[in-house]
Protein backbone atom coordinates (compact mmCIF):
# COMPACT_ATOMS: atom_id res chain seq x y z
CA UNK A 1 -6.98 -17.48 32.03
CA UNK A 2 -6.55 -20.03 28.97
CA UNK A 3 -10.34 -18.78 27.52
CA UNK A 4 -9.51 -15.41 28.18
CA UNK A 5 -6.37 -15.48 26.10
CA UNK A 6 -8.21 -17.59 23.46
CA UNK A 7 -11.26 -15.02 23.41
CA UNK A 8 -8.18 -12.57 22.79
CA UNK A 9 -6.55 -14.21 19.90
CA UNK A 10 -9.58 -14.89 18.05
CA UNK A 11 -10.67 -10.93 18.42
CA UNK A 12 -7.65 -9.71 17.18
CA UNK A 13 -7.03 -11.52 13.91
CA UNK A 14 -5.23 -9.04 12.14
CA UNK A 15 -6.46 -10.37 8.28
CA UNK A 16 -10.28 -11.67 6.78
CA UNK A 17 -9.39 -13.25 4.02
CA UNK A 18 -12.92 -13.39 2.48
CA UNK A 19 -13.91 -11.24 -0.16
CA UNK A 20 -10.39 -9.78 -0.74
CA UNK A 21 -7.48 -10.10 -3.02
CA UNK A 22 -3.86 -8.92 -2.71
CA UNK A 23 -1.05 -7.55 -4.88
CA UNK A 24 2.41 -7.18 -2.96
CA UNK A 25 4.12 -4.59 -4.99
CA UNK A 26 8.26 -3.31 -5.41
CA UNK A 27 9.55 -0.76 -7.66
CA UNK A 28 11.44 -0.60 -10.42
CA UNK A 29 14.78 1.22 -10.25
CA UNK A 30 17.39 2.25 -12.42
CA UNK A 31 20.65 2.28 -10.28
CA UNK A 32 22.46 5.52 -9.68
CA UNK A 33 26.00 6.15 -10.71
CA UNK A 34 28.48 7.46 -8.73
CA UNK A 35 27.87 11.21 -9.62
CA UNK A 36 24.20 12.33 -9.11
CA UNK A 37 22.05 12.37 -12.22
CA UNK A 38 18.92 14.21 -12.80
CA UNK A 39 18.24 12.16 -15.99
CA UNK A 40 18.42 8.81 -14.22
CA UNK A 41 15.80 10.74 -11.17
CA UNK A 42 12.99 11.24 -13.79
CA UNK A 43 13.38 8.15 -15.75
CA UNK A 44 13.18 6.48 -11.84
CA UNK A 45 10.20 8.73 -11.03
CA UNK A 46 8.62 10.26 -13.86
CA UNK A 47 7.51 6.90 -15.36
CA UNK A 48 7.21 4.96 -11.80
CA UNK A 49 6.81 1.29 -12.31
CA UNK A 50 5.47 -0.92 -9.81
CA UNK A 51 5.40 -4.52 -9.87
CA UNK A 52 3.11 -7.58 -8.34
CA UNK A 53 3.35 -11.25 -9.54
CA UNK A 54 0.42 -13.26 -10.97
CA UNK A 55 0.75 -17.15 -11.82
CA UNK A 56 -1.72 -17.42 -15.27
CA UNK A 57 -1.81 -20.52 -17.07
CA UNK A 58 -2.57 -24.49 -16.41
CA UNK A 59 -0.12 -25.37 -15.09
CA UNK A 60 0.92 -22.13 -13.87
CA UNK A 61 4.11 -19.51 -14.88
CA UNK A 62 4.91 -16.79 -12.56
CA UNK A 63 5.25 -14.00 -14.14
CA UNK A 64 6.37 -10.10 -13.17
CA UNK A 65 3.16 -7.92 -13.91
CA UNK A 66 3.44 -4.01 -13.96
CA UNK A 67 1.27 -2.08 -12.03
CA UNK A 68 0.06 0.66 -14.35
CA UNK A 69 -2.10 3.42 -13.71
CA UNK A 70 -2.35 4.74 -17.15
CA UNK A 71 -4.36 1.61 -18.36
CA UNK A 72 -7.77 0.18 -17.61
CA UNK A 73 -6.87 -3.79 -19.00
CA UNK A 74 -4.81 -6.84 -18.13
CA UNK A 75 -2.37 -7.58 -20.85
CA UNK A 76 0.77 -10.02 -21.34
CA UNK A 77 3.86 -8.50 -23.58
CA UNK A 78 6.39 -10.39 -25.66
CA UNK A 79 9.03 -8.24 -24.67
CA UNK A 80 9.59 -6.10 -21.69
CA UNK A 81 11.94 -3.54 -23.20
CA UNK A 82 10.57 -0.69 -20.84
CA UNK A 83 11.92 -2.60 -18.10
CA UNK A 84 15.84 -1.79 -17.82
CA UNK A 85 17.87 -3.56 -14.98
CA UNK A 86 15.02 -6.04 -13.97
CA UNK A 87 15.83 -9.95 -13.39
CA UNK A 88 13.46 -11.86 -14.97
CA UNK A 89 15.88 -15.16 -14.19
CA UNK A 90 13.27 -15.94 -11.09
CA UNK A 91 10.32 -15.90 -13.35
CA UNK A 92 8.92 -18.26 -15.74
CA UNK A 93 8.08 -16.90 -19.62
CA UNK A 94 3.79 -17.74 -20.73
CA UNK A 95 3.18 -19.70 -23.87
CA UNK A 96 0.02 -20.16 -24.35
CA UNK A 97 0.15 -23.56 -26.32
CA UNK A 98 1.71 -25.04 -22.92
CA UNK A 99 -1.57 -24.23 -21.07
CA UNK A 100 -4.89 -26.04 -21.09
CA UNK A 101 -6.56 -23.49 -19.70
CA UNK A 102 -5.54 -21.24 -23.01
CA UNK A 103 -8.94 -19.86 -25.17
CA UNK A 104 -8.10 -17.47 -28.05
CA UNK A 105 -11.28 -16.14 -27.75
CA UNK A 106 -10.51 -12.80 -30.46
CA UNK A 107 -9.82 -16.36 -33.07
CA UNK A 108 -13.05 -17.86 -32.46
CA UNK A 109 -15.13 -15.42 -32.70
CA UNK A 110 -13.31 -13.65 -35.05
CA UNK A 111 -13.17 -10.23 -33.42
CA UNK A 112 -10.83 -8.82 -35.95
CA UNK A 113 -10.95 -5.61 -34.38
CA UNK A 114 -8.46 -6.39 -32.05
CA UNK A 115 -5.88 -7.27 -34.77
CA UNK A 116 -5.67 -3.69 -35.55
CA UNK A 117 -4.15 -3.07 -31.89
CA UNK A 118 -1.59 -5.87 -31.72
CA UNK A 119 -3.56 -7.77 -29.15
CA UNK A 120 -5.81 -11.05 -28.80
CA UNK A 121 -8.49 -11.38 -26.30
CA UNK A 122 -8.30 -14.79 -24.23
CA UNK A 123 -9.49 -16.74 -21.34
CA UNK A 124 -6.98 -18.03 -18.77
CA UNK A 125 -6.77 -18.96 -15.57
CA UNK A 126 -4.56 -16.95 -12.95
CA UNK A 127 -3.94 -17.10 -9.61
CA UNK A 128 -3.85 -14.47 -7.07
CA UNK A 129 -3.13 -13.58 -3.45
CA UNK A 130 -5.44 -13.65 -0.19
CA UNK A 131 -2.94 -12.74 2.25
CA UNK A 132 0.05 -10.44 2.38
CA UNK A 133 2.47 -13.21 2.92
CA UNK A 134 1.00 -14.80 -0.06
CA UNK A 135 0.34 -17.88 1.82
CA UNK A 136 -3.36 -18.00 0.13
CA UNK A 137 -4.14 -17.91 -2.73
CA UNK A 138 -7.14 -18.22 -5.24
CA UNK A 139 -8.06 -19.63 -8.66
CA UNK A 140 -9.67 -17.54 -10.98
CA UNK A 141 -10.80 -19.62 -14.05
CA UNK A 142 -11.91 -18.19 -17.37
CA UNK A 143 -10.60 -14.43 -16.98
CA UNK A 144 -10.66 -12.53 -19.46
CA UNK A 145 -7.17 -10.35 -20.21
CA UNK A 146 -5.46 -9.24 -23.73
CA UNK A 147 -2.16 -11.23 -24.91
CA UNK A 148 0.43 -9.23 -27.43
CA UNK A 149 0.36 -10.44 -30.97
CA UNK A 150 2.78 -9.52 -34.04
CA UNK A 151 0.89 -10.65 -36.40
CA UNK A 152 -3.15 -11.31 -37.51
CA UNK A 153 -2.44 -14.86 -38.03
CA UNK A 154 -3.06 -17.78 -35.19
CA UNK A 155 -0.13 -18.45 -33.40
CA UNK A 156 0.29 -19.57 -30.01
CA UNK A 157 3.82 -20.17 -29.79
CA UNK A 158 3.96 -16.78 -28.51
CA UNK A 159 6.22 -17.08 -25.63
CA UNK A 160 5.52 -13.40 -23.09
CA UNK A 161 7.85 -12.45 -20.58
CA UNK A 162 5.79 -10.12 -18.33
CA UNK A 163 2.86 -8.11 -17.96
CA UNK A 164 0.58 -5.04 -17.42
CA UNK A 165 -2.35 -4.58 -14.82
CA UNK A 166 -4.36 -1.33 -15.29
CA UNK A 167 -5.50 -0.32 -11.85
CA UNK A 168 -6.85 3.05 -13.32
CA UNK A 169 -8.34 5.36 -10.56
CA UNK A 170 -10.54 7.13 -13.25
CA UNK A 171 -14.03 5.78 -13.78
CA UNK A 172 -14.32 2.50 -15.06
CA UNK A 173 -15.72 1.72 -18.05
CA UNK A 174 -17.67 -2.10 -18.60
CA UNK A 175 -14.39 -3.91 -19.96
CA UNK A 176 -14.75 -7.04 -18.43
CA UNK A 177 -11.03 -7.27 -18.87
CA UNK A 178 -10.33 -4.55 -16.60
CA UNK A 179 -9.07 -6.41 -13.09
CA UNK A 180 -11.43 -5.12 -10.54
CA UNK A 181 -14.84 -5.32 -12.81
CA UNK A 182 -13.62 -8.71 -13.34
CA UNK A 183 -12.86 -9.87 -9.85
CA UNK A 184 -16.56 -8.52 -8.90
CA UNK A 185 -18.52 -10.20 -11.68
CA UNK A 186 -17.24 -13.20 -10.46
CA UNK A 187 -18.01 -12.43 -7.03
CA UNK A 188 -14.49 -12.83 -5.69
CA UNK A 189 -15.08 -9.10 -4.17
CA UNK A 190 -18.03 -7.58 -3.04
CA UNK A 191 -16.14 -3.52 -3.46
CA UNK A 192 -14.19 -2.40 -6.06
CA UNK A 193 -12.55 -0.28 -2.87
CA UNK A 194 -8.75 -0.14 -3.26
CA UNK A 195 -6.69 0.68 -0.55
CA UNK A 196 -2.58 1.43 -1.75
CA UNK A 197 -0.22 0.91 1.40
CA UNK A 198 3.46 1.29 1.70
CA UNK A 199 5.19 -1.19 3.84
CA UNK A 200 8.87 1.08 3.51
CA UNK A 201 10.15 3.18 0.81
CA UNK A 202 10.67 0.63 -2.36
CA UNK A 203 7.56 -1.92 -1.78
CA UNK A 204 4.22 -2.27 -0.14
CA UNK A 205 0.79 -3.89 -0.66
CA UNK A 206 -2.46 -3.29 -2.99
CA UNK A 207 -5.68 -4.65 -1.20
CA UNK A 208 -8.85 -4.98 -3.43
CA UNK A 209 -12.31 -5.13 -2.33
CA UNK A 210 -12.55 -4.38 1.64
CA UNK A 211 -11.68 -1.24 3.63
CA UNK A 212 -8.84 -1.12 6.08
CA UNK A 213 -11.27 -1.36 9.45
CA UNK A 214 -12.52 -4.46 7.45
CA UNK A 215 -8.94 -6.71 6.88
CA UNK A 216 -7.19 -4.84 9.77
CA UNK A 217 -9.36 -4.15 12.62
CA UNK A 218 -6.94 -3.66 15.01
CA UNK A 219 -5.17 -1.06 13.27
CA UNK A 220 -8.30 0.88 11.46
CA UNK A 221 -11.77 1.97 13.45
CA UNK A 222 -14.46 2.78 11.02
CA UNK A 223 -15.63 5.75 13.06
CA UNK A 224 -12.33 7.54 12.16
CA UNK A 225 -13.11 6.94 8.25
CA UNK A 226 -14.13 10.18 5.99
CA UNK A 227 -15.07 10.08 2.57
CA UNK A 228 -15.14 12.81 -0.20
CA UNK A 229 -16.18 12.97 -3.70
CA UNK A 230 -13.41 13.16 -6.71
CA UNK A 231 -14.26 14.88 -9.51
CA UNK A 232 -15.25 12.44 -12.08
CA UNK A 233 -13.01 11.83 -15.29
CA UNK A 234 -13.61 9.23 -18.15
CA UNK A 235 -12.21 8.67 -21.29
CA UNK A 236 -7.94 8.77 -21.36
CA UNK A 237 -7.53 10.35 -18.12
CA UNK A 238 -6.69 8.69 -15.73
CA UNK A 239 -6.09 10.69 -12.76
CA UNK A 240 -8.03 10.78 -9.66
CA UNK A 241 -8.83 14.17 -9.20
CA UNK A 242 -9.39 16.04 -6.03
CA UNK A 243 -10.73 20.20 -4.82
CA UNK A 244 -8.66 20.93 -1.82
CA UNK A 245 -10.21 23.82 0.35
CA UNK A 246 -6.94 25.42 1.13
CA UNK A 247 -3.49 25.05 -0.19
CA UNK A 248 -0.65 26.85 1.41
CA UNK A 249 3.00 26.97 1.82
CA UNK A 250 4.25 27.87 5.81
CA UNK A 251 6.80 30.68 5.35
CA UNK A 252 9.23 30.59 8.16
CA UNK A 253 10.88 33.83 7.37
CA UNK A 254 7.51 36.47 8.63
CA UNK A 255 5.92 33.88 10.67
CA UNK A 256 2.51 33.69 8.05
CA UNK A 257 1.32 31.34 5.11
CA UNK A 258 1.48 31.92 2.10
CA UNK A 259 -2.29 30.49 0.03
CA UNK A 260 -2.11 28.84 -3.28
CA UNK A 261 -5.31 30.15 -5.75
CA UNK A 262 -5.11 27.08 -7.67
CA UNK A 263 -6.74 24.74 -5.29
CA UNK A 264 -7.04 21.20 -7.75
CA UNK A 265 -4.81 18.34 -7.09
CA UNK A 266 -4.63 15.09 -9.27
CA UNK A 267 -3.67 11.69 -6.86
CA UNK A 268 -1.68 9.05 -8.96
CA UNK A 269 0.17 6.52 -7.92
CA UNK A 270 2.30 6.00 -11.13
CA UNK A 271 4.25 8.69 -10.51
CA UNK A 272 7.00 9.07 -8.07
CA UNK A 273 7.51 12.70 -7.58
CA UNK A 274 5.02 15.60 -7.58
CA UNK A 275 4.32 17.85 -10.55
CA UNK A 276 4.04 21.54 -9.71
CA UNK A 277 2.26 23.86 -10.79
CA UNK A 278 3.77 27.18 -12.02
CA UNK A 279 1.91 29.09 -9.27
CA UNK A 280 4.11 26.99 -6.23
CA UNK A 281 7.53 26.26 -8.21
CA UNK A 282 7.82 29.83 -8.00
CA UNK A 283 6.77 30.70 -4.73
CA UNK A 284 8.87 28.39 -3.39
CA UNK A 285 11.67 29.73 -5.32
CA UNK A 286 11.08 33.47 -3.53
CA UNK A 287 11.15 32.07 -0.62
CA UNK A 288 13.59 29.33 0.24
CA UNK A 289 15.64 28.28 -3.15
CA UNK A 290 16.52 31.46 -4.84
CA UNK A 291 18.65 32.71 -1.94
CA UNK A 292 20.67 29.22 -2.21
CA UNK A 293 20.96 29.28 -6.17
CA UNK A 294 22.69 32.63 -5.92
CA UNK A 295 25.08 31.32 -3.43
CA UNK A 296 25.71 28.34 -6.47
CA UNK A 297 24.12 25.78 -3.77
CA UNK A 298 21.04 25.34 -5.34
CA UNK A 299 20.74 24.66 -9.21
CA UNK A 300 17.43 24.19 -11.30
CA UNK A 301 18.10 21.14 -14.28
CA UNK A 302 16.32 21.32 -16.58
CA UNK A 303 15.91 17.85 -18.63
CA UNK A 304 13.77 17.38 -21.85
CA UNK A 305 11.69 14.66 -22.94
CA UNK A 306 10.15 14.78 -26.46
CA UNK A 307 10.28 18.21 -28.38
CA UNK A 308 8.88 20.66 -25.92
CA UNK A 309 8.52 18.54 -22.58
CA UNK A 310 11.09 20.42 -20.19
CA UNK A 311 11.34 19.52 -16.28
CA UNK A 312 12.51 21.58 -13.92
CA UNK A 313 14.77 19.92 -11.55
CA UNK A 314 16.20 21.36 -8.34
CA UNK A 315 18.95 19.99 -6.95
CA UNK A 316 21.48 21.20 -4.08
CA UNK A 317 24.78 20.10 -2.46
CA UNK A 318 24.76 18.77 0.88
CA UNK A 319 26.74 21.61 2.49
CA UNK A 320 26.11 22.83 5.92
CA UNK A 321 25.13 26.28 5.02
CA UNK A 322 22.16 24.37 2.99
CA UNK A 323 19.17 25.02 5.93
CA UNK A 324 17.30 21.86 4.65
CA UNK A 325 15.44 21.57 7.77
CA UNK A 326 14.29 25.13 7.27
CA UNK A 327 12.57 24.36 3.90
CA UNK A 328 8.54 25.52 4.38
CA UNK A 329 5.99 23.10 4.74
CA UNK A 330 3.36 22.53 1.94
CA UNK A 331 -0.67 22.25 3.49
CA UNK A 332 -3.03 20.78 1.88
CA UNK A 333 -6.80 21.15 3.53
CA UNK A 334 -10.19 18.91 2.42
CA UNK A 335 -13.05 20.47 4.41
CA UNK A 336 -14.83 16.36 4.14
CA UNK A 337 -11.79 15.04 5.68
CA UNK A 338 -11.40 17.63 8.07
CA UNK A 339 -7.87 17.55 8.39
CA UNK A 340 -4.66 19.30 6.96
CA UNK A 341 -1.97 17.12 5.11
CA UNK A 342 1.38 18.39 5.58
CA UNK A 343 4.71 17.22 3.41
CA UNK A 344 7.62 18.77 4.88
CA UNK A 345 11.71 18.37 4.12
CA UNK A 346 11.80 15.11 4.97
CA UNK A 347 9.04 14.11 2.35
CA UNK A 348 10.22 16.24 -0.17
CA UNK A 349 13.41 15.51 -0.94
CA UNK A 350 15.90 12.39 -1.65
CA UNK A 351 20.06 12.53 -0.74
CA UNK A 352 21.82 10.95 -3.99
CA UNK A 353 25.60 11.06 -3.48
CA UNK A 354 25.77 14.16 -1.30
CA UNK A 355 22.87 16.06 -3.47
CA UNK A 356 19.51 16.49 -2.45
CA UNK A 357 17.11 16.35 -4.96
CA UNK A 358 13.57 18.71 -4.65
CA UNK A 359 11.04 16.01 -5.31
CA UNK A 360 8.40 18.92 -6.97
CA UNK A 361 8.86 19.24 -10.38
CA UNK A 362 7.76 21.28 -12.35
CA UNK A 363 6.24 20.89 -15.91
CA UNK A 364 4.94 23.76 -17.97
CA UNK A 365 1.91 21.85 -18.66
CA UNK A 366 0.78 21.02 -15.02
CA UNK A 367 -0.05 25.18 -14.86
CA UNK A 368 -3.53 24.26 -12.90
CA UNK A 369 -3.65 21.27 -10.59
CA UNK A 370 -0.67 20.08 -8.68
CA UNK A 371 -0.05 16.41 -9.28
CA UNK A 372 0.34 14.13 -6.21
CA UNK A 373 2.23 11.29 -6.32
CA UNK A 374 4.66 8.90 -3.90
CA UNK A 375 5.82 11.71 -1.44
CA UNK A 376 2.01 11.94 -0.82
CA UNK A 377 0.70 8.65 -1.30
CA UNK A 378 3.18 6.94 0.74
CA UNK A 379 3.00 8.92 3.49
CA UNK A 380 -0.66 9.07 3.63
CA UNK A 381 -3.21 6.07 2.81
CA UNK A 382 -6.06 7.01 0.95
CA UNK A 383 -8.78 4.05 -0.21
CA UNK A 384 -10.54 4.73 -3.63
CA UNK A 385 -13.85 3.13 -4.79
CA UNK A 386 -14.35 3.44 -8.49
CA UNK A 387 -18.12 2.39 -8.58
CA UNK A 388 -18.86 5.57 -6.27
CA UNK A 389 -16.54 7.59 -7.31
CA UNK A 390 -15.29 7.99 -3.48
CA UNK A 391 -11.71 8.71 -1.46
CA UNK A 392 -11.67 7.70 1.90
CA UNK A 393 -9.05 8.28 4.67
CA UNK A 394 -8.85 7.92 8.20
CA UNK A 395 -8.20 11.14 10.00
CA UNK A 396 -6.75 8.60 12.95
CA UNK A 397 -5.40 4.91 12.73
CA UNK A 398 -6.44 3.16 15.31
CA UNK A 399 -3.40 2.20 16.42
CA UNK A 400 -2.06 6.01 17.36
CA UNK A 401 -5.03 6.37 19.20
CA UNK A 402 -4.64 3.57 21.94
CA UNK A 403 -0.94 3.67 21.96
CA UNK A 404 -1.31 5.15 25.30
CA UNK A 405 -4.27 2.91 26.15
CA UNK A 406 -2.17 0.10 25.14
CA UNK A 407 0.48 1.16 27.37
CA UNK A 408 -1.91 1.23 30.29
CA UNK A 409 -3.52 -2.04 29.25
CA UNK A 410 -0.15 -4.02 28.96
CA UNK A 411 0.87 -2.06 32.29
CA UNK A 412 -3.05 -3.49 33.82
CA UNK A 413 -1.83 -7.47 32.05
CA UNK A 414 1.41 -7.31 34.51
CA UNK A 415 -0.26 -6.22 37.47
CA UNK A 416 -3.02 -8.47 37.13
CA UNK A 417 -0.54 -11.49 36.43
CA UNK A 418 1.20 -10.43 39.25
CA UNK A 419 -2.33 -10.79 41.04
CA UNK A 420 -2.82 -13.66 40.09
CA UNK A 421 0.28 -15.58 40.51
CA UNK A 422 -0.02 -14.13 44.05
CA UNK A 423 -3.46 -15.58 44.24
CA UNK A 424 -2.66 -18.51 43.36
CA UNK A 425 0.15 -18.38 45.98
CA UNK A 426 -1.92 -17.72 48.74
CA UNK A 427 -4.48 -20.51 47.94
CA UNK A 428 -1.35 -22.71 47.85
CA UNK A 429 0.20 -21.81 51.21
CA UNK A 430 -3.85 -21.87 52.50
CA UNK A 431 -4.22 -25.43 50.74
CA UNK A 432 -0.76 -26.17 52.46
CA UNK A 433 -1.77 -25.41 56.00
CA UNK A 434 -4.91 -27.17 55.75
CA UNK A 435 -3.44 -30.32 54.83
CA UNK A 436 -0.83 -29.86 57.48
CA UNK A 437 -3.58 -29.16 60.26
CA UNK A 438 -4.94 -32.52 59.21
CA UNK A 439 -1.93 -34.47 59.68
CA UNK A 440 -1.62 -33.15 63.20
CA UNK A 441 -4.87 -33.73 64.22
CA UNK A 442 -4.48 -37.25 62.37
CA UNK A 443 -0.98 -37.82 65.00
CA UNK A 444 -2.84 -36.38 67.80
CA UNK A 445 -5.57 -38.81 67.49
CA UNK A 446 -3.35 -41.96 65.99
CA UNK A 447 -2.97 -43.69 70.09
CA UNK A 448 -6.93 -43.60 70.35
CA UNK A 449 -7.46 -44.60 66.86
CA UNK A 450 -5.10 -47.72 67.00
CA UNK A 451 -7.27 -48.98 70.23
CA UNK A 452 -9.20 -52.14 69.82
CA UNK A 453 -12.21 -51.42 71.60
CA UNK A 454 -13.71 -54.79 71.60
CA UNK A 455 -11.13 -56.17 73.72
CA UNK A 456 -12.70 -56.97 77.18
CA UNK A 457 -11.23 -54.57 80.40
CA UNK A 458 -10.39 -57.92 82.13
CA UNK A 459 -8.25 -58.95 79.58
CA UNK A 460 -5.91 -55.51 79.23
C-alpha cells in the first residue's frame, strides 16, 4: 500500500520546474469613489497595468515591474508617475553604483544612439521565479535590459523605483533585450510558449517556456490541445491577431442569431475591457440596450481622451426592471479550435455602487476587428508561441474531463480500503485462531509431555 501511494505522489507532481520561468502578476487599480465613475473605469481598464516582481542587482533590490504589452524590452524608470495609488514602501529603489554586477555597456562602447532615447543599455543580474509560490528561484547573470537616463553624461547614482517588461505578443524582433529571446539564448527555456492564467479576478500567473500538459499534467492532456495560426504583425503593433470563422450575437427576443461580417479579433492582454467594433455596439444597442436607455435605465458616457479619442460607455442602474440576465450572448467560432467561445452577462459586465458597467466599449477607431481583452482572456487560457507564430488552447482541461472519473476513483479508494482493512481483519482473526488451536493442543498434550520416560516402571 506504502509503494502504491508513493508511485502515486511521484506521478502526480503538479509543477516541472525545468526549463520554465514564472511571473506572478496583480493589477493595478485606481479605487472607486462612492458614486460610480466612468472616468475612473477606463483609466482602470483602458490602460490595464499588470505587475510581477524581479530582484536585479548584486546584492539584489526587489523591485515592482509592469507587465506591458505595448513594448518588446526590459527597462528600469526613475519615476513611476503612471502608477497612481501603488505602495512602493515594500520594495527596494535600484542604484546601479550599489551593485557589482552593474555594466554600462551603452558607456563603453559608446553606443550614443541610445542617448537620443533617454536610455542606457546594461548588464545585470536578476533573479526570477521557478515556481508559483516563488519558492525557486534562478540567477540570470549578464542580462541585458535598458535603464532610464536624464542626461548623456555617466552617472550611476541613478536611483529607479520600478520597471517595465515587454511581453509583446507580436513577432519578435532579435533584441536580445527583449525577455523571452533572452531567457532562450541563455538556454533557461527551450519555448518562447507563454501561457497567461488567472488565479481570480485581480491576479494570476505568467508561465514562460513550457505548455500547460507540460508544468501541470494533471490538469492539462496534450491530446485536448489545438493550435491555429495568428496573423502575423511586426513593427509597432503589437496585437495578436486572430480570423474567427463565425461571430454572432444570440438574440433571445425571435429565438435566432444574429452574424457579425467583420470576423477579425485582436487578443491583448493589456487591456481590461473589450473594444467594439461599430458593427456590434450597435447591434447590441437594437436589441437589448436601447429599450432600457429610453426607459432612462441605461445611459451611453461618453469620455474623451486626447482631441478626438471618444469612448462609448454604457452604464445602467441596478433596478429590478433591468433584465441583466437576459442580455444576449456574444459567440465567437475558430474552425482549428473547433469550439465556440461564449461571454455572456456575467463576463460582460462589472456592479460599481449599484451600476453595472457594459464592459464593450466602443471606439470609433476599432471599426474592423473587435479587440479582446480580460473578459476574454481571463475566462479562457490561450498559450502563444512567438517563434511560430501559434495560439494554442485546450478545447477540454483535463480536470473537467475526469471529474466524474475522479468521483468513481475516490468512490473505488474507499471501497478498496474498506477491503483491505477487512482483509487484514480476517487474516488477524485467522492468525488468532491458529495460535489459539496451538495452545490447546500444547494443554492437551502438557501431562504426556512433562513425563520422564527414562524412569524405570519398577520405580513409579
Amino acid at each position: 500500500m506504502f509503494i502504491i501511494l508513493f508511485f502515486e505522489i511521484i506521478l502526480n507532481i503538479k509543477y516541472i520546474f525545468n526549463d520554465i520561468v514564472i511571473l506572478p502578476f496583480q493589477e493595478i487599480l485606481e479605487n472607486y469613489s462612492t458614486l460610480a465613475n466612468s472616468d475612473i473605469l477606463l483609466n482602470n481598464y483602458l490602460d490595464y497595468k499588470i505587475y510581477t516582481e524581479i530582484k536585479i542587482g548584486t546584492p539584489p533590490k526587489k523591485l515592482p515591474v509592469i507587465v506591458n504589452s505595448n513594448l518588446k524590452i526590459f527597462r528600469t524608470k526613475i519615476d513611476c508617475e503612471e502608477i497612481s495609488n501603488f505602495d512602493f514602501k515594500k520594495f527596494e529603489r535600484y542604484i546601479p553604483k550599489e551593485s557589482s554586477s552593474f555594466v554600462n555597456i551603452t558607456d563603453i562602447y559608446k553606443m550614443d544612439e541610445y542617448y537620443y532615447f533617454g536610455y542606457s543599455l546594461i548588464n545585470e543580474s536578476i533573479k526570477l521565479f521557478k515556481d508559483e509560490n516563488c519558492l525557486q528561484d534562478i540567477d540570470i547573470k549578464n542580462f541585458q535590459l535598458f535603464t532610464e537616463r536624464r542626461d548623456n553624461i555617466l552617472n550611476n547614482n541613478y536611483s529607479y523605483l520600478c520597471g517595465e517588461i515587454g511581453l509583446s505578443l507580436s513577432k519578435m524582433t532579435n533584441d536580445q533585450s527583449n525577455l523571452l529571446m533572452k531567457l532562450k539564448s541563455l538556454g533557461i527555456i527551450n519555448s518562447t510558449v507563454i501561457t497567461i492564467e488567472y488565479n481570480d479576478d485581480k491576479k494570476g500567473i505568467i508561465y514562460i517556456g513550457k505548455f500547460p500538459h507540460e508544468y501541470n499534467k494533471n490538469n492539462y492532456d496534450e491530446k485536448f490541445l489545438k493550435t491555429a495560426y495568428a496573423i502575423s504583425t511586426t513593427g509597432l503593433n503589437n496585437k495578436l491577431r486572430l480570423r474567427m470563422d463565425k461571430i454572432y450575437i444570440d438574440d433571445k427576443n425571435f429565438n435566432s442569431y444574429i452574424y457579425l461580417e467583420n470576423l477579425g479579433i485582436n487578443l491583448n492582454y493589456g487591456l481590461g475591457f473589450i473594444l467594439s467594433s461599430e458593427e456590434y455596439f450597435n447591434k447590441i444597442l437594437d436589441i437589448f440596450f436601447n429599450k432600457y436607455i429610453n426607459l432612462n435605465i441605461c445611459k451611453i458616457n461618453i469620455i474623451k481622451r486626447g482631441i478626438n479619442n471618444n469612448y462609448h460607455i454604457i452604464s445602467c442602474e441596478k433596478k429590478i426592471e433591468f433584465k441583466i440576465n437576459e442580455f444576449p450572448s456574444l459567440y465567437l467560432f475558430k474552425e482549428e479550435f473547433d469550439y465556440i467561445f461564449e461571454l455572456d452577462y456575467k463576463d460582460l459586465f462589472v456592479e460599481i455602487q449599484n451600476y453595472y458597467y457594459f464592459l464593450i466599449i466602443y471606439f470609433p477607431f476599432s471599426n474592423e476587428y473587435i479587440e479582446l481583452g480580460k473578459p476574454f482572456l481571463k475566462k479562457y487560457q490561450l498559450s502563444y508561441n512567438p517563434d511560430s507564430t501559434t495560439v494554442h488552447f485546450y478545447i477540454t482541461q483535463k480536470k473537467e474531463v475526469n471529474e466524474n472519473n475522479l468521483k468513481l476513483n475516490n468512490k473505488m479508494k474507499i471501497i478498496l480500503l474498506i477491503g483491505l482493512i477487512f482483509m487484514i481483519f480476517l487474516l488477524g482473526v485467522i492468525f488468532w485462531k491458529k495460535i489459539h488451536h496451538s495452545k490447546r493442543k500444547i494443554r492437551k498434550n502438557e501431562i504426556n509431555e512433562d513425563f520422564d520416560y527414562n524412569i524405570p516402571i519398577n520405580d513409579i
